[in-house]
Protein backbone atom coordinates (compact mmCIF):
# COMPACT_ATOMS: atom_id res chain seq x y z
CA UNK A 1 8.31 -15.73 27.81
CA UNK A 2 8.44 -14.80 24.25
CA UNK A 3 7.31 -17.96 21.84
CA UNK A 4 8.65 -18.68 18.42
CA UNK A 5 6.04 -19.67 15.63
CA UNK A 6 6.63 -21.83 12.88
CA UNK A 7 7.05 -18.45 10.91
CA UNK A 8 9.62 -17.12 12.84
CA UNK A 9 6.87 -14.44 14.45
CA UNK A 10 7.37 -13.78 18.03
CA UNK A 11 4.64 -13.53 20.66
CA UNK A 12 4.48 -11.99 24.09
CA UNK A 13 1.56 -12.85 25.72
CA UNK A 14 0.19 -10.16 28.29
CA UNK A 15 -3.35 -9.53 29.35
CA UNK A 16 -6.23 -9.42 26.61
CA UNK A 17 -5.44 -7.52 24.75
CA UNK A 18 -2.79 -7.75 21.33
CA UNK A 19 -0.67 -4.94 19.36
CA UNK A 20 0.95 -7.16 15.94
CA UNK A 21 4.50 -5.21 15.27
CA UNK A 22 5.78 -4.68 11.67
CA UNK A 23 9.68 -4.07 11.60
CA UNK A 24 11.19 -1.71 9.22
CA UNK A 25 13.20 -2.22 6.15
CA UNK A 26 16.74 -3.96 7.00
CA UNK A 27 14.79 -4.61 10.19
CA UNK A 28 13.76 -7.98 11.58
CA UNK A 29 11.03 -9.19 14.52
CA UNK A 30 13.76 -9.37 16.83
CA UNK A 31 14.28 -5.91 16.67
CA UNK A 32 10.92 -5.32 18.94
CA UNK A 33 12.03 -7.31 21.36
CA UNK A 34 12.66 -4.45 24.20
CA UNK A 35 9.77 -2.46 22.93
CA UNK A 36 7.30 -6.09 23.43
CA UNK A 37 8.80 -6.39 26.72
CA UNK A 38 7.46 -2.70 28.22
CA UNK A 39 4.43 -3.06 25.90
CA UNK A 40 3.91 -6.83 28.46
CA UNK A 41 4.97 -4.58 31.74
CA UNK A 42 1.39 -2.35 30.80
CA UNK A 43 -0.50 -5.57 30.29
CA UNK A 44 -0.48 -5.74 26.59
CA UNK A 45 0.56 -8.65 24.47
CA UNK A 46 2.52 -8.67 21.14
CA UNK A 47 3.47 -10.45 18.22
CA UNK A 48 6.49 -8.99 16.27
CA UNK A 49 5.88 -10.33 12.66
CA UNK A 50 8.80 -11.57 10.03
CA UNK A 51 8.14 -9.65 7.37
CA UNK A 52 10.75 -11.27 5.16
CA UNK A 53 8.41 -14.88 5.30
CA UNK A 54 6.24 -12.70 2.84
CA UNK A 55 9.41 -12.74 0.41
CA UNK A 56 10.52 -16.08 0.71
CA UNK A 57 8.30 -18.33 -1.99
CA UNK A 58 7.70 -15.56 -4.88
CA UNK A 59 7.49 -11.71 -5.22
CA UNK A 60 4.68 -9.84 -3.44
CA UNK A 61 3.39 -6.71 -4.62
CA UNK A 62 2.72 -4.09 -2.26
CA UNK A 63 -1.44 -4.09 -3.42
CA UNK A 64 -1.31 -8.12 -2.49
CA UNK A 65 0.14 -7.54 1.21
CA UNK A 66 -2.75 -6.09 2.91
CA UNK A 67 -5.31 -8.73 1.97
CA UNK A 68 -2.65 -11.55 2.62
CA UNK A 69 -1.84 -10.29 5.65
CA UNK A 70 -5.32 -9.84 6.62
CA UNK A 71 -6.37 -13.06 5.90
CA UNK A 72 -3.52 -14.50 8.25
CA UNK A 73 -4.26 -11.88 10.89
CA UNK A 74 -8.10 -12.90 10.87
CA UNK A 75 -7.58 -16.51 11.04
CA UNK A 76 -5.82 -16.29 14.10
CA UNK A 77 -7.37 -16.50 17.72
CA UNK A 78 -6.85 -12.98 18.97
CA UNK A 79 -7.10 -13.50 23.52
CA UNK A 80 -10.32 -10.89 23.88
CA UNK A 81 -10.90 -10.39 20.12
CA UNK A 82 -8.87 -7.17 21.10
CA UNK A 83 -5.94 -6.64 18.23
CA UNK A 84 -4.18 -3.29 16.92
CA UNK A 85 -1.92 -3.07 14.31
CA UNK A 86 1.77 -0.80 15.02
CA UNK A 87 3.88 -0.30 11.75
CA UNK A 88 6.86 1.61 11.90
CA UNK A 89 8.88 2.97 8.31
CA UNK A 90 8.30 0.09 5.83
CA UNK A 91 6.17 -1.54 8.09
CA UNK A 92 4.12 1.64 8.80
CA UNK A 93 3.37 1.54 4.89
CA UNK A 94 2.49 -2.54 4.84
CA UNK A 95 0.23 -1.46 7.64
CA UNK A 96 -1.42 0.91 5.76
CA UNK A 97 -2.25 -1.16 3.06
CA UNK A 98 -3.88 -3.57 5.11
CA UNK A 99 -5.92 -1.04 7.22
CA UNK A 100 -6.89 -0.21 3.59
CA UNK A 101 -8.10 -3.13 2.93
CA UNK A 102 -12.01 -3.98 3.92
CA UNK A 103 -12.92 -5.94 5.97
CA UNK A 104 -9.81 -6.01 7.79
CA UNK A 105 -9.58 -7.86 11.70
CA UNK A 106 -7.49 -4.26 13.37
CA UNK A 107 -9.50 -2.23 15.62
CA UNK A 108 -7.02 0.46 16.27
CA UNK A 109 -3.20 1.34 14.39
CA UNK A 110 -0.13 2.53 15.65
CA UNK A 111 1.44 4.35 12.70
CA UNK A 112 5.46 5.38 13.28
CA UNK A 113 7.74 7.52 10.56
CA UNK A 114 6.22 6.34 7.61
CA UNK A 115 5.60 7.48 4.25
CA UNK A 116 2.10 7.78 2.21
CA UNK A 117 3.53 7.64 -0.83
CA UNK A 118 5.52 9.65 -3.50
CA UNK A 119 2.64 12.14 -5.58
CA UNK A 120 5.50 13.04 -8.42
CA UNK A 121 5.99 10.25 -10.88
CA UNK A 122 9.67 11.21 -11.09
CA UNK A 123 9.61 10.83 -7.67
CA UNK A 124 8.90 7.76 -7.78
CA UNK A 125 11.00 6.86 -11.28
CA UNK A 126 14.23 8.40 -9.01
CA UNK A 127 12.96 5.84 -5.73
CA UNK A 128 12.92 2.66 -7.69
CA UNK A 129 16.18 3.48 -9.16
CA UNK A 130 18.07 3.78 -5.72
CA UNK A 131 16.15 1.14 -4.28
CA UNK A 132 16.67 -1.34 -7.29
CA UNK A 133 20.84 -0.65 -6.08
CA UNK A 134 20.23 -1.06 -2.88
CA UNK A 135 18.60 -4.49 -3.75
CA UNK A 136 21.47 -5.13 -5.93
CA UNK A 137 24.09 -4.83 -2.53
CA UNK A 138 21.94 -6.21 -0.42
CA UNK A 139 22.51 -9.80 -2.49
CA UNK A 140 25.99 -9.38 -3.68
CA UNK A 141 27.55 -6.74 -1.53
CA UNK A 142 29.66 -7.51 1.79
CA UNK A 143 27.15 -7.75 4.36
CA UNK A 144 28.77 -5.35 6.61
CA UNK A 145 29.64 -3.35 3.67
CA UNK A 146 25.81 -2.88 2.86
CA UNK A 147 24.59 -1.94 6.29
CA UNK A 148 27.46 0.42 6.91
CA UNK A 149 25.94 2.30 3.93
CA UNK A 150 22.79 1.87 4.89
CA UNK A 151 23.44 3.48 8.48
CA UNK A 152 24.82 6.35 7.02
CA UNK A 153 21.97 7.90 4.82
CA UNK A 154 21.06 11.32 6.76
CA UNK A 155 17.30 9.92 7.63
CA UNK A 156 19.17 7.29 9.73
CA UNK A 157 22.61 8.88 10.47
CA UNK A 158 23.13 9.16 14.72
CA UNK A 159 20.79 6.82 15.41
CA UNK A 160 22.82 3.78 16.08
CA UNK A 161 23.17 0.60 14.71
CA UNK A 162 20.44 -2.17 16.02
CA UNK A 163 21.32 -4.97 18.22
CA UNK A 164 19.84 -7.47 15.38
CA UNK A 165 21.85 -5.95 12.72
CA UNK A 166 25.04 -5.68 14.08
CA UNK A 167 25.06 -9.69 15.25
CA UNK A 168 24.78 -10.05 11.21
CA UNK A 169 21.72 -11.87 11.97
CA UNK A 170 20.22 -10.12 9.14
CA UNK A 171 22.31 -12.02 6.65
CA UNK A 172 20.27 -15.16 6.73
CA UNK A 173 17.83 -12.78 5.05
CA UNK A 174 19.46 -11.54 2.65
CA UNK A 175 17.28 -12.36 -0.26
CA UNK A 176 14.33 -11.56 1.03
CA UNK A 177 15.81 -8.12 1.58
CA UNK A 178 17.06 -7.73 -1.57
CA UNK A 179 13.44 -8.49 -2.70
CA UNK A 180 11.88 -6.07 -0.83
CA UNK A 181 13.94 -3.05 -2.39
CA UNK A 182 11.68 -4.55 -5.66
CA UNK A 183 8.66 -5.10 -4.24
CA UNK A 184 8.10 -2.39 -1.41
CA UNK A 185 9.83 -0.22 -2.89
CA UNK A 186 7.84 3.47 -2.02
CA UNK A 187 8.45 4.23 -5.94
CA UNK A 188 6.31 1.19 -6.56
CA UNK A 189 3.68 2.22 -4.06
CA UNK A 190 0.90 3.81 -5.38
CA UNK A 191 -0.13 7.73 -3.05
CA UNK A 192 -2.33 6.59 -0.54
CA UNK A 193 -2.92 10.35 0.32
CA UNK A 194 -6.44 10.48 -1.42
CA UNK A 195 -7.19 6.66 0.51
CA UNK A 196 -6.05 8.39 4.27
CA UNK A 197 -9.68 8.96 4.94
CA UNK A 198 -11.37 5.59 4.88
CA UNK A 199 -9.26 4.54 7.65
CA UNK A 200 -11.99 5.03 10.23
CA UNK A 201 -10.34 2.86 12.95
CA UNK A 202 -8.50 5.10 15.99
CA UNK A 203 -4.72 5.76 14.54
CA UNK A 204 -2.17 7.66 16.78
CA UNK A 205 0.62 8.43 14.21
CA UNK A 206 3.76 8.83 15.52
CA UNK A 207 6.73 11.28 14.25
CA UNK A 208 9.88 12.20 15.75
CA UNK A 209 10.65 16.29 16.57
CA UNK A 210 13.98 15.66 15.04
CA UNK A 211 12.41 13.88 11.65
CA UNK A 212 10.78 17.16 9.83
CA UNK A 213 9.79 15.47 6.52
CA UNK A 214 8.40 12.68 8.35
CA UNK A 215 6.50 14.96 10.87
CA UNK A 216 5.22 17.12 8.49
CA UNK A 217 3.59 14.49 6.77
CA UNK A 218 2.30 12.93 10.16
CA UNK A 219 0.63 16.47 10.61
CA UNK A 220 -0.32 16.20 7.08
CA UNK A 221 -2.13 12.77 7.54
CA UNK A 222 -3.52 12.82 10.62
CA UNK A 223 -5.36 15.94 9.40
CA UNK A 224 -6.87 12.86 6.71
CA UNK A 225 -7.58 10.34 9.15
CA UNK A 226 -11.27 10.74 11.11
CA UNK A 227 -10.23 9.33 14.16
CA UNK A 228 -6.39 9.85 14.42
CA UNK A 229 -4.19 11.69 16.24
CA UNK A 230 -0.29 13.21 16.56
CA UNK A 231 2.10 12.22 18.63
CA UNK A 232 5.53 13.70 18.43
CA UNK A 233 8.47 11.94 20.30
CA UNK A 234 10.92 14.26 21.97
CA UNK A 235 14.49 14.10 21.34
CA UNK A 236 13.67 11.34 18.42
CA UNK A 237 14.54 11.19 14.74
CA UNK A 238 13.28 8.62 12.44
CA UNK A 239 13.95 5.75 14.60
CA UNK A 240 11.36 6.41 16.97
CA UNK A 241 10.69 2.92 18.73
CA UNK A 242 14.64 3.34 19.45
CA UNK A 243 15.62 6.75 20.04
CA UNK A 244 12.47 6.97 22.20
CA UNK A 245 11.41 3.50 23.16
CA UNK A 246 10.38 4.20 26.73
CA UNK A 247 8.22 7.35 25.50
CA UNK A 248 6.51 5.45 22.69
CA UNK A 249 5.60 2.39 25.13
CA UNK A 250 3.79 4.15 27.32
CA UNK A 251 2.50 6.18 24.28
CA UNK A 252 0.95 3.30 22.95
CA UNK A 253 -0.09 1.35 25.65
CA UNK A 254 -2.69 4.33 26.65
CA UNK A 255 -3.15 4.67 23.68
CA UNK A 256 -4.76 1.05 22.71
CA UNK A 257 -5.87 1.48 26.46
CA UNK A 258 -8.22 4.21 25.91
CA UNK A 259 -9.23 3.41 21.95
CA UNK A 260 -10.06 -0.57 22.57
């Protein structure tokens, strides 16, 4: 049975051991919900986490995430002490910043299509540009308008609209949305290239065959990382938990299996 927190989180509780899910941008916990239930049917638990609650009261850098989240994360009674983190886009690069950050309560990381960071400062000038319009119809926009455009940007194009987004369950969220163009945008995040190796945990990053920037800078990261290794999700683009959601399940659960 999958329990609601006061934070809007949800859990899954299965066996001892507990993999903490960070959605993507114009994502939401909900979207994990199919994933949480396979992750249960190999005996581990879950807790998909609401991003957006991080939005709701004020602004929140991206360098103020990880030891926020951290402090949450390590307050809470983890069934085993066993707990891995699994990030996927946006949320792959929030859980990097908190794997960055020491101490941190995560003995082993999922990692799934996401971006280090942009090493070009016009790189990153051009990113917080887009994203500062995309915050912009995110708040004012049509709803539908705004995720039809969103769906259509060639990273995400064939890969289906989610079950969360087209409900227009999203909408509630709107603000916090819009927000995180601002705050997480990847122009604002500093390259964490340079950082990769003092992640000394066990990371399996994920990339989908179909998703060639994003797997060539899974190869290029894992090659960072002491303990981490590739995986690379047949028939997949950049919606990997998704496209491939059977494949990465079982993925994962040997993963975390075998590392904790």
């Amino acid at each position: 049975m999958i329990h609601c927190s006061k934070v809007a989180d949800e859990r899954r509780e299965a066996g001892a051991m507990e993999c903490w899910l960070l959605h993507g941008a114009v994502g939401m916990a909900a979207d994990w919900r199919p994933f949480a239930k396979r992750l249960a049917d190999a005996k581990t638990g879950t807790r998909a986490v609401d991003l957006w609650r991080f939005l709701e009261c004020a602004p929140m850098p991206l360098m103020n995430f990880g030891p926020a989240f951290n402090a949450e994360a390590g307050g809470e009674v983890s069934r085993g002490g066993r707990r891995a983190l699994l990030g996927y886009s946006m949320g792959g690069r929030l859980a990097l910043h908190a794997l960055l950050d020491q101490p941190h309560p995560w003995q082993a990381a999922v990692i799934v299509s996401a971006h280090p960071g942009l090493e070009i400062p016009g790189d990153r000038e051009t990113r917080m540009a887009a994203d500062a319009a995309w915050a912009s119809m995110a708040l004012t926009a049509n709803w539908q308008e705004f995720l039809t455009a969103w769906e259509a940007q060639p990273v995400l194009a064939s890969s289906g609209i989610r079950a969360s987004q087209a409900s227009g369950a999203l909408a509630m969220r709107r603000r916090e949305i819009a927000r995180s163009f601002v705050d997480w945008s990847l122009g604002c995040q500093q390259a964490l290239w340079s950082r990769l190796h003092e992640i000394t945990i066990p990371v399996l990053w994920v990339a989908g065959e179909n998703d060639p920037k994003f797997l060539e800078m899974a190869r290029r990261a894992v090659a960072e990382i002491p303990s981490a290794k590739l995986a690379i999700a047949p028939g997949a683009g950049h919606r990997v938990p998704w496209q491939a959601e059977e494949w990465l399940a079982a993925q994962v659960a040997d993963f975390l299996h075998f590392s904790l």
